[in-house]
Protein backbone atom coordinates (compact mmCIF):
# COMPACT_ATOMS: atom_id res chain seq x y z
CA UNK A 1 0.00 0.00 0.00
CA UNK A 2 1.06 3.52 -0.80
CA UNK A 3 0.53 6.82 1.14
CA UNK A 4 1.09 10.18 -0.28
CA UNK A 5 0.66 13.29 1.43
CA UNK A 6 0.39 17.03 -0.11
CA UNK A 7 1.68 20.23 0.82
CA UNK A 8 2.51 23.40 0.14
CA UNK A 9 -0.28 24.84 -0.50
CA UNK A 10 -1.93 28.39 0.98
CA UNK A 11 -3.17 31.52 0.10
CA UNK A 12 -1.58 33.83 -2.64
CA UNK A 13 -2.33 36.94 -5.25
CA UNK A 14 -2.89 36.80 -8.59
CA UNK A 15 0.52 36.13 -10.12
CA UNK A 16 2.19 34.89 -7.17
CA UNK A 17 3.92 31.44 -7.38
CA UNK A 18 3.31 28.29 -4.79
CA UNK A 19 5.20 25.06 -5.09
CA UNK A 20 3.51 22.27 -4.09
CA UNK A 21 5.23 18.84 -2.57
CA UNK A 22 3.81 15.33 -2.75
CA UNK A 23 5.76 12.49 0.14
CA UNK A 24 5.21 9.36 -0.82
CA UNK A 25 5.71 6.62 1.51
CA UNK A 26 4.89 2.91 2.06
CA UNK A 27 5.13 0.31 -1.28
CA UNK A 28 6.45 2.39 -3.36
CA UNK A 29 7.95 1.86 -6.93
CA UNK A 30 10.48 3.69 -9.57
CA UNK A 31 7.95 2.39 -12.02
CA UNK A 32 4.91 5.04 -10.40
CA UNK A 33 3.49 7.32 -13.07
CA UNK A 34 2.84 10.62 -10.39
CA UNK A 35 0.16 12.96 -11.43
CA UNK A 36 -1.38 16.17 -10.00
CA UNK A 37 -5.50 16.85 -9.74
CA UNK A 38 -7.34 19.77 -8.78
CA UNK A 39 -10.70 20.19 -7.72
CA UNK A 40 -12.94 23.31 -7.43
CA UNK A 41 -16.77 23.59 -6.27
CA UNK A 42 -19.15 22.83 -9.18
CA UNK A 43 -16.37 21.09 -11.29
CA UNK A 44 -15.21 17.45 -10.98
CA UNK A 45 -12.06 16.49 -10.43
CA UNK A 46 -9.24 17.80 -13.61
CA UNK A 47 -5.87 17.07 -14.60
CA UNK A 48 -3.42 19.22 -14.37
CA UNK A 49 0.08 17.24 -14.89
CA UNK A 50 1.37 14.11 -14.54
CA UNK A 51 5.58 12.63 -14.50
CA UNK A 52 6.49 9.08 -15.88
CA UNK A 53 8.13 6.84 -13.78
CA UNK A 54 11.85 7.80 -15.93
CA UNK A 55 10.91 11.35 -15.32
CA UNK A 56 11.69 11.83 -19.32
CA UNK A 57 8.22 12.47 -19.79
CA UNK A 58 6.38 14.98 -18.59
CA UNK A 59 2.62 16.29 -19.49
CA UNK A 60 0.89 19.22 -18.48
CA UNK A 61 -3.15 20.78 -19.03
CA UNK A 62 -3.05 22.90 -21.94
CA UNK A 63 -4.65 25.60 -19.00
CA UNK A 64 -1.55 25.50 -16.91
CA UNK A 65 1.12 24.84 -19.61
CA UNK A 66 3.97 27.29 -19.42
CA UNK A 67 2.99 28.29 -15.78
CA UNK A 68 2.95 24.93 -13.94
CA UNK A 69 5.93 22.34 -13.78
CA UNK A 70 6.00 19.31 -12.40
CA UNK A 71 9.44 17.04 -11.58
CA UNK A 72 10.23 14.04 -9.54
CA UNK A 73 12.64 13.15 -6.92
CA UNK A 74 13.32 9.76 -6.59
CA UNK A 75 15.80 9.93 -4.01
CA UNK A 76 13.17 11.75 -1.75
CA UNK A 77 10.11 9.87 -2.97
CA UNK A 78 8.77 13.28 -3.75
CA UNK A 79 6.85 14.83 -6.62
CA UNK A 80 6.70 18.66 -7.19
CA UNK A 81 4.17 20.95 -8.52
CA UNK A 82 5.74 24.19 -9.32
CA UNK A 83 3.09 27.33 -9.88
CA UNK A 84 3.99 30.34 -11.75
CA UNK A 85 1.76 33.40 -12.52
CA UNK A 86 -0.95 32.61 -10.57
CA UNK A 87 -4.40 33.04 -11.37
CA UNK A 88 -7.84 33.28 -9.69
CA UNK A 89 -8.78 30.45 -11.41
CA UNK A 90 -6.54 28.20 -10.19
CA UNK A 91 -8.32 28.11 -6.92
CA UNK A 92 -8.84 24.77 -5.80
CA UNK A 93 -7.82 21.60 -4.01
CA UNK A 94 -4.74 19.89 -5.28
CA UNK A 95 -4.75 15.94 -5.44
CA UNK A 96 -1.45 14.09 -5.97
CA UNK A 97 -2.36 10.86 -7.30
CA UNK A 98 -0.04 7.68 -8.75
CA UNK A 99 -0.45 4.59 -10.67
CA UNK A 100 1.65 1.77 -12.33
CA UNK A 101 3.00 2.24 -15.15
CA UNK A 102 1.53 3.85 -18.20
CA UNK A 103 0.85 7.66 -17.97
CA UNK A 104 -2.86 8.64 -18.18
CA UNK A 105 -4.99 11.83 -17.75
CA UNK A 106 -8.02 9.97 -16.59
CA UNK A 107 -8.05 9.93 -12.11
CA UNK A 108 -10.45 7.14 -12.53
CA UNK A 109 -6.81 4.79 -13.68
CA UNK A 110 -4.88 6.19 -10.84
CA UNK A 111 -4.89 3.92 -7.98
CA UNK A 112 -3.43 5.97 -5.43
CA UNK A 113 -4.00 9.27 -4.15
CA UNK A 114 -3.43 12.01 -1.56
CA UNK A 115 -5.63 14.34 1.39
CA UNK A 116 -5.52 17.36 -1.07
CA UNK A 117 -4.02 20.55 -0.33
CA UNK A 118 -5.93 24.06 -0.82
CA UNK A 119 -4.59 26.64 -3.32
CA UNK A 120 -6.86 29.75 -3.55
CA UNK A 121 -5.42 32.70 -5.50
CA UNK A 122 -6.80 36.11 -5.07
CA UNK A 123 -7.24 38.82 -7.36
């Protein structure tokens, strides 16, 4: 069984940055796909990015591309959701979520997943 636990999340203004950290713990593998899902009221759960297990692949929502970045560190079991430039609608709850092995968009495949962490951006 795997844990993960967010953080790094919190309050900020409209083109601010936040970078968010995922711990993962328990049976872990280098083989984990690690994605990151947000959630805001009225809207089901979205993808924002996700990291192959090689870390040479890397995929990001067409709504956060060039502001949001998202590496691995193995050595740390620890995924990281960078934020740049900030927007009101990027308010939400962050999920970090994993799965084994193939790199998908849909949270429905991933079989592992986090408490959330809130991000709300003011303008």
């Amino acid at each position: 069984q795997v844990q993960l636990v967010e953080s790094g999340g919190g309050l900020v203004q409209a083109g601010g940055s936040l970078r968010l950290s995922c711990a993962a713990s328990g049976r872990t593998s280098k083989t984990y796909t690690m994605a990151w899902f947000r959630q805001s009221p009225g809207k089901g759960r979205e993808f924002v990015a996700a990291i192959s297990w090689s870390g040479g692949s890397k995929y990001t929502s067409d709504s956060v591309k060039g502001r949001f970045t998202i590496s691995r560190d193995d050595a740390k079991n620890t995924v990281y959701l960078q934020m740049n430039s900030l927007k009101p609608e990027n308010t939400a709850v962050y999920y970090c979520a994993a799965r084994d092995t193939q790199v998908l968009i849909t949270p429905q495949r991933y079989d592992y997943w986090g408490q959330g962490t809130q991000v709300t951006v003011s303008s």
